[in-house]
C-alpha atoms as a PDB file:
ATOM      1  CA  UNK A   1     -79.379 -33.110-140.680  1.00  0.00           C
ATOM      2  CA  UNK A   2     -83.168 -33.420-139.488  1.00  0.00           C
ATOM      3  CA  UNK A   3     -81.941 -36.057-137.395  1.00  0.00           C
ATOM      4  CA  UNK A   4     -79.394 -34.553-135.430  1.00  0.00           C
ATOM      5  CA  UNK A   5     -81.964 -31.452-134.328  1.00  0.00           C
ATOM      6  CA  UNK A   6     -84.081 -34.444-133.129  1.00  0.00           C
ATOM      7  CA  UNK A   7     -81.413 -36.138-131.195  1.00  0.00           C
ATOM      8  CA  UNK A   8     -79.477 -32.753-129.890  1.00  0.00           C
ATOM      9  CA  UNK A   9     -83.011 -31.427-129.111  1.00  0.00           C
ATOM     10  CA  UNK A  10     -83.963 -34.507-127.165  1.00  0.00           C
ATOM     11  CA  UNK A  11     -81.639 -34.457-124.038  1.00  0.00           C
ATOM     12  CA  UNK A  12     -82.703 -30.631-123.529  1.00  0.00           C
ATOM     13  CA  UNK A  13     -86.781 -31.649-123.660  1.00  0.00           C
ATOM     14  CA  UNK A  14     -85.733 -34.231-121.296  1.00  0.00           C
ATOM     15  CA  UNK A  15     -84.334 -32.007-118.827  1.00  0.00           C
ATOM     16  CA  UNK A  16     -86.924 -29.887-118.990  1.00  0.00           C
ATOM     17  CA  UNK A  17     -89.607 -32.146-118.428  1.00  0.00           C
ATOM     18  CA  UNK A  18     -87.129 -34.076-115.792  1.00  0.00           C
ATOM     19  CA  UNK A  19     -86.975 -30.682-113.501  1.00  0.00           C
ATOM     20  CA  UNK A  20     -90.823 -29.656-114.492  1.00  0.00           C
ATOM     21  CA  UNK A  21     -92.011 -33.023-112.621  1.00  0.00           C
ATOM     22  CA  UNK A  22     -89.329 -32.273-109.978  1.00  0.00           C
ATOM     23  CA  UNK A  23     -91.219 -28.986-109.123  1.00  0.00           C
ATOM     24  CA  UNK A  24     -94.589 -30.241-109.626  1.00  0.00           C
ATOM     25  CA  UNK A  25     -93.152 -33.393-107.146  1.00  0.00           C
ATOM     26  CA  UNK A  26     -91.796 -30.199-105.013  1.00  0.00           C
ATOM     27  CA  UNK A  27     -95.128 -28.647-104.599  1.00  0.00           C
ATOM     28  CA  UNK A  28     -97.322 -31.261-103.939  1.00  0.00           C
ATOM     29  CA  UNK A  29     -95.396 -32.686-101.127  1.00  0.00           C
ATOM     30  CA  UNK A  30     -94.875 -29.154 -99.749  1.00  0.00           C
ATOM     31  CA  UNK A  31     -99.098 -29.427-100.018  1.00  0.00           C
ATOM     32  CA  UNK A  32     -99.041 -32.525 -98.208  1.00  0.00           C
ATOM     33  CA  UNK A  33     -96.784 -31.848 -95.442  1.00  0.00           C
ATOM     34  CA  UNK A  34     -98.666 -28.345 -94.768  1.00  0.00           C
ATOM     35  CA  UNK A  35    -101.672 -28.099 -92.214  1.00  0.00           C
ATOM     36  CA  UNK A  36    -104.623 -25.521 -92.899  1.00  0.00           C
ATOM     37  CA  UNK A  37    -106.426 -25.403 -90.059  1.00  0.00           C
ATOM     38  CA  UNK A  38    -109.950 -25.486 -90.513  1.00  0.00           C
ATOM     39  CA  UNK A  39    -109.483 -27.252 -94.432  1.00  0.00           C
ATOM     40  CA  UNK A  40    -108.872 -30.730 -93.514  1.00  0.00           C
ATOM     41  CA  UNK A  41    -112.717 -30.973 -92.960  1.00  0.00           C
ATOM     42  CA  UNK A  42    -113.694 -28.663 -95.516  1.00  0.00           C
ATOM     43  CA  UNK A  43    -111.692 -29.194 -98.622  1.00  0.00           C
ATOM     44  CA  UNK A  44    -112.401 -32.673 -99.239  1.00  0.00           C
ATOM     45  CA  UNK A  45    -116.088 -32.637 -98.732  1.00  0.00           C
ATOM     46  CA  UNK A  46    -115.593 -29.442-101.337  1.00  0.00           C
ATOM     47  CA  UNK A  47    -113.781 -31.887-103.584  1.00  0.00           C
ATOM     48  CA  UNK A  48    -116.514 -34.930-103.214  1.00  0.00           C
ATOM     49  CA  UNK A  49    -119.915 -32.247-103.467  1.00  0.00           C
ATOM     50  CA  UNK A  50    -118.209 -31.418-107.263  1.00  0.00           C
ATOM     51  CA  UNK A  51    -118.255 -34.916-108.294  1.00  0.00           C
ATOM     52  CA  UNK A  52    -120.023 -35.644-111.196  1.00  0.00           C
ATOM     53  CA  UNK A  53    -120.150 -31.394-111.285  1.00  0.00           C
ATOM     54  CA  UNK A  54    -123.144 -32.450-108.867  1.00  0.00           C
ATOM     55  CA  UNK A  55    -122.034 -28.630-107.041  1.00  0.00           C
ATOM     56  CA  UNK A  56    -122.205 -26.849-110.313  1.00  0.00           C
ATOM     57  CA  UNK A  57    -125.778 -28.075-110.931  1.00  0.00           C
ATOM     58  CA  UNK A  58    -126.833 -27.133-107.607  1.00  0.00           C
ATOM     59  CA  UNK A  59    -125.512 -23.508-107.939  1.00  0.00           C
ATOM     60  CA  UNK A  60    -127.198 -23.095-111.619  1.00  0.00           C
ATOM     61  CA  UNK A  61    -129.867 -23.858-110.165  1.00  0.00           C
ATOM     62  CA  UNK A  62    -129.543 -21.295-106.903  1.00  0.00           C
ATOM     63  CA  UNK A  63    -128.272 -18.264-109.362  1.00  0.00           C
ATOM     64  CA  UNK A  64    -131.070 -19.076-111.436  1.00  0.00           C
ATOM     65  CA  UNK A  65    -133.456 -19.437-108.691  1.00  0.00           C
ATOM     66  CA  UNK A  66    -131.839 -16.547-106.751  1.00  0.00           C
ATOM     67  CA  UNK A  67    -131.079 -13.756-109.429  1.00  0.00           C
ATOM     68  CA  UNK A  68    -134.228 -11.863-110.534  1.00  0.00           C
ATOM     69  CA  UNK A  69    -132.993 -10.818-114.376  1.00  0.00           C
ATOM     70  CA  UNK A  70    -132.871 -13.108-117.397  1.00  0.00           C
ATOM     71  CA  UNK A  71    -128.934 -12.564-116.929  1.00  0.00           C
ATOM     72  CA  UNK A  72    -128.585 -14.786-113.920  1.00  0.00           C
ATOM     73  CA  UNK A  73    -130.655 -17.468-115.848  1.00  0.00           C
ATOM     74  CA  UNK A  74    -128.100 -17.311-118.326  1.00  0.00           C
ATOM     75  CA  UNK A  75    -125.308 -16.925-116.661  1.00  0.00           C
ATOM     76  CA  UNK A  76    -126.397 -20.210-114.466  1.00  0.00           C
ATOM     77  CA  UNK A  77    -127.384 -22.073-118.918  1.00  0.00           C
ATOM     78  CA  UNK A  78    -123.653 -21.140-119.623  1.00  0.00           C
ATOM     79  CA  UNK A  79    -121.950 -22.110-116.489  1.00  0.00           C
ATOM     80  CA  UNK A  80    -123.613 -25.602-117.238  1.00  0.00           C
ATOM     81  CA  UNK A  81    -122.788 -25.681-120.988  1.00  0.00           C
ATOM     82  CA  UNK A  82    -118.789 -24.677-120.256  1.00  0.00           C
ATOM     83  CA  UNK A  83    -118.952 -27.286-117.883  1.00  0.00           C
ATOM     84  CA  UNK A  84    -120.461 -29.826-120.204  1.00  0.00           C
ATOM     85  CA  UNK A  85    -117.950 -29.087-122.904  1.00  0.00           C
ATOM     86  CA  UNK A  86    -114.968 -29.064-120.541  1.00  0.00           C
ATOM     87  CA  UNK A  87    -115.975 -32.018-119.297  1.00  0.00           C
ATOM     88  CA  UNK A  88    -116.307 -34.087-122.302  1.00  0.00           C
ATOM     89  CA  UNK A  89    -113.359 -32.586-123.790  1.00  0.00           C
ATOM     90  CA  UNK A  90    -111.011 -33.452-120.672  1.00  0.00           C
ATOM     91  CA  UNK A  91    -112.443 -36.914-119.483  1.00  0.00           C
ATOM     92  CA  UNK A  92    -112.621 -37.780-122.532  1.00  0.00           C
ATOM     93  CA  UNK A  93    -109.722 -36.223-124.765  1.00  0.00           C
ATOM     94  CA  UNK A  94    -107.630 -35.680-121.867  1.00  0.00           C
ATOM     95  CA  UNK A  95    -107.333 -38.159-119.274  1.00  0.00           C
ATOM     96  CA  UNK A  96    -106.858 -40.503-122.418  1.00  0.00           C
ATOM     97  CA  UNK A  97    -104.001 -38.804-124.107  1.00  0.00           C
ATOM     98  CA  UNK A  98    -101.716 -38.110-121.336  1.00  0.00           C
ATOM     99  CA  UNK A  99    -102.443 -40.895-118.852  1.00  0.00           C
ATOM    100  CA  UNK A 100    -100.836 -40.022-116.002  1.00  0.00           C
ATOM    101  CA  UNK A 101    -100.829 -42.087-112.708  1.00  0.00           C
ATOM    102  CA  UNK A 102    -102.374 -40.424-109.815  1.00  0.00           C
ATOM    103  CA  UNK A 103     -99.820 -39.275-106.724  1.00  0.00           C
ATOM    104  CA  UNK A 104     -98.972 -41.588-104.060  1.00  0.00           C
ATOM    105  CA  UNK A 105    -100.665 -40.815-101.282  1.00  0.00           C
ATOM    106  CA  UNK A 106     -97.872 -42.052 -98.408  1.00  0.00           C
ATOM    107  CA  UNK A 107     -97.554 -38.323 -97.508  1.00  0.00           C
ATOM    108  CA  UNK A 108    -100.800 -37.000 -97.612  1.00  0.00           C
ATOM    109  CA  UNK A 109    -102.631 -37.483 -94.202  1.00  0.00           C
ATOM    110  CA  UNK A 110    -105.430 -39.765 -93.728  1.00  0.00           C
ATOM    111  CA  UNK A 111    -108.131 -37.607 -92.612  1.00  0.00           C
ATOM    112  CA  UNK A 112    -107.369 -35.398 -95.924  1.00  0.00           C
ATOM    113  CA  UNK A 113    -107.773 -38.414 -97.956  1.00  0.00           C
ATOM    114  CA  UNK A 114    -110.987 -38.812 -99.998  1.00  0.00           C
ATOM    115  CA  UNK A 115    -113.181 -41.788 -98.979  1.00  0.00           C
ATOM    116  CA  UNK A 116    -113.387 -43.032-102.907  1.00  0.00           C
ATOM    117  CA  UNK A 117    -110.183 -42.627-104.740  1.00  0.00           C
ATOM    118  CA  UNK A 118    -110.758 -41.740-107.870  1.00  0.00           C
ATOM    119  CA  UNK A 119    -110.139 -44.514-110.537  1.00  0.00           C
ATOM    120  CA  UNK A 120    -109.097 -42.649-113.732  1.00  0.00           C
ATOM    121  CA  UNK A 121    -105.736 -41.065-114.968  1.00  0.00           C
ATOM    122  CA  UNK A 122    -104.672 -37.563-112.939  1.00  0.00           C
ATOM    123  CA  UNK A 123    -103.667 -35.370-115.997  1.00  0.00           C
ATOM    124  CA  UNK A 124    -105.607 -33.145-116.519  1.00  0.00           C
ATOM    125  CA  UNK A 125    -107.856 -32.900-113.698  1.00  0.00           C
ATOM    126  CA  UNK A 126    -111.598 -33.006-114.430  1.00  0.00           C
ATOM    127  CA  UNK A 127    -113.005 -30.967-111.193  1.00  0.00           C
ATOM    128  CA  UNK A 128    -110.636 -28.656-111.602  1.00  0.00           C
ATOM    129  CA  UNK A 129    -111.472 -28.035-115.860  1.00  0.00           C
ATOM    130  CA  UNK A 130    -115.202 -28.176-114.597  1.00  0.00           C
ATOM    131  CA  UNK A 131    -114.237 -25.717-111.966  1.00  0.00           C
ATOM    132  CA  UNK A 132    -112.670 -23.284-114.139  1.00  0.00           C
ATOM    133  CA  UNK A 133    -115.515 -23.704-117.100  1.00  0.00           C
ATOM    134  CA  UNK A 134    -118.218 -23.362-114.892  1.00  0.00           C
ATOM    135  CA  UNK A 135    -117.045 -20.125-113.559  1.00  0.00           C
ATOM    136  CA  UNK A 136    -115.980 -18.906-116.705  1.00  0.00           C
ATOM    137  CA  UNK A 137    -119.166 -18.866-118.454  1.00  0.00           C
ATOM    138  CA  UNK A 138    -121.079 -17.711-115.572  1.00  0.00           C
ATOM    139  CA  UNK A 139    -118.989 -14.587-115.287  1.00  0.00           C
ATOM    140  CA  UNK A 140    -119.183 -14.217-118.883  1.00  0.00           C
ATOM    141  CA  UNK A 141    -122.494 -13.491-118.454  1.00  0.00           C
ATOM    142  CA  UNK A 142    -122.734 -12.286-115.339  1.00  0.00           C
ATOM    143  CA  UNK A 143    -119.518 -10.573-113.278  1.00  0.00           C
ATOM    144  CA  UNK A 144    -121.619 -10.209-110.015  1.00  0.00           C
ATOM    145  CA  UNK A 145    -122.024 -14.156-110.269  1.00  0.00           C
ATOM    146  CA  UNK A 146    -119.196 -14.639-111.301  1.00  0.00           C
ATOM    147  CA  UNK A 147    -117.456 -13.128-108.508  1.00  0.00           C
ATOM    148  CA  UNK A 148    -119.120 -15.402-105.853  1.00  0.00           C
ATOM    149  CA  UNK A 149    -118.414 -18.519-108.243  1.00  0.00           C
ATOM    150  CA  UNK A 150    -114.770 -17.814-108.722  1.00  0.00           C
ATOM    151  CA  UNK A 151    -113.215 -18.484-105.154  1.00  0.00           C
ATOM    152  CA  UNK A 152    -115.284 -21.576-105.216  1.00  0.00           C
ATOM    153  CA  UNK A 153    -113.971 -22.732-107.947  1.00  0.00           C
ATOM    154  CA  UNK A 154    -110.495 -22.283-107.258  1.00  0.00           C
ATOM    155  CA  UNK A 155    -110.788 -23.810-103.757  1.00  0.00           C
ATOM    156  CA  UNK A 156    -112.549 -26.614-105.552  1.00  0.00           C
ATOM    157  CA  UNK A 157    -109.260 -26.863-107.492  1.00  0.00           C
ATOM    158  CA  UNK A 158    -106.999 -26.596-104.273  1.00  0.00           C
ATOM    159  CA  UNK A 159    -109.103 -28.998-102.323  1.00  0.00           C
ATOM    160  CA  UNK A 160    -107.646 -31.671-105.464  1.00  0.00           C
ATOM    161  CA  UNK A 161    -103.994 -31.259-104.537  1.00  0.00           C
ATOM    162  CA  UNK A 162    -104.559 -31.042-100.648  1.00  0.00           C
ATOM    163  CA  UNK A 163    -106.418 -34.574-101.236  1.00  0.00           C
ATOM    164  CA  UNK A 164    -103.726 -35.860-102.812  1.00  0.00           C
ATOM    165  CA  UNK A 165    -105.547 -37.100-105.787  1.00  0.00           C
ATOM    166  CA  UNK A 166    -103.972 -34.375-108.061  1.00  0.00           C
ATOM    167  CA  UNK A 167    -100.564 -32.839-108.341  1.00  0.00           C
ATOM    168  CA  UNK A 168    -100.448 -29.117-108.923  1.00  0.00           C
ATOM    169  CA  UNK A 169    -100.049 -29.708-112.816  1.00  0.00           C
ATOM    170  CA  UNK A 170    -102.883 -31.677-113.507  1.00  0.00           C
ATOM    171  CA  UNK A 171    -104.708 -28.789-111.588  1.00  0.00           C
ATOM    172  CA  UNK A 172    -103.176 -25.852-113.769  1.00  0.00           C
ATOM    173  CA  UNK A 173    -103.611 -27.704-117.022  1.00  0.00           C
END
C-alpha cells in the first residue's frame, strides 16, 4: 500500500516542481529581457563589492564607526556574526545539497554580465543569504540601522538575478 502513495504521489511532485522551474525560468528571462535604466552600471558592481561579504565588513565597520551608542557597535558584531553563520551554513550545507547549475546567460546582456562568473552551484545563493543575515541581525539590534541596511540588501539580492548568475529561486531561498 506504502508503495502506491509513493508512486501516485510522484507524478503530482513532478508537476509541481516541472511548473515551479517553469515560473522561476519565466521570471528570470522576464529579468533579462527588461532594461533599468541607470542599474546596468550599478547593480553588478553592487553584486561584485558583496563578494566575499567584503560590503558587509565595510558597513560594520561605518555603523560602528558612525553610530555613537554601544547599540550601533552591536548591531554592526551581529550583522557580521548572521553573516558568518549564513554563510557557512549555505556555501557550505547548501550549495552542496542541491547543486544546481547556474542560468545560461544567452539572454542576459553583456554589459550586465559580471566580469568573474562565479564557479560554484546557484541554489541557494550565497550574497543573497549574506544579504538577508547581515541585515537581519543589524536590525535586530538596531531598527534605525537596520532601515538603511535593508534596501541594500535586497538590491544586493536583485543585482544576482539581473546578472544572470542567479534565478529568482536561488535568491528567495
Amino acid at each position: 500500500m506504502s508503495s502506491q502513495n509513493t508512486s501516485s504521489s510522484s507524478p503530482t511532485v513532478g508537476r509541481v516542481r516541472n511548473w515551479l522551474q517553469g515560473r522561476d525560468l519565466s521570471v528570470f528571462h522576464s529579468v533579462a529581457d527588461r532594461h533599468w535604466p541607470g542599474a546596468d552600471p550599478l547593480l553588478p558592481q553592487l553584486s561584485r563589492s558583496a563578494n566575499h561579504g567584503l560590503l558587509w565588513f565595510g558597513t560594520a565597520i561605518g555603523i560602528a564607526a558612525l553610530g555613537s551608542s554601544a547599540r550601533s557597535r552591536r548591531a554592526a558584531l551581529r550583522g557580521v556574526a548572521s553573516l558568518a553563520v549564513a554563510s557557512a551554513a549555505i556555501n557550505t550545507v547548501g550549495k552542496g545539497a542541491v547543486r544546481r547549475q547556474r542560468p545560461i546567460l544567452d539572454q542576459v546582456p553583456v554589459m550586465r554580465q559580471l566580469k568573474r562568473q562565479p564557479i560554484t552551484t546557484s541554489f541557494p545563493s550565497g550574497h543573497a543569504a549574506s544579504a538577508a543575515a547581515f541585515a537581519t541581525g543589524v536590525a535586530l539590534e538596531s531598527k534605525g540601522w537596520g532601515a538603511v541596511v535593508a534596501p541594500v540588501a535586497v538590491a544586493v539580492a536583485a543585482s544576482r538575478v539581473y546578472t544572470g548568475v542567479h534565478y529568482p529561486s536561488d535568491v528567495l531561498a
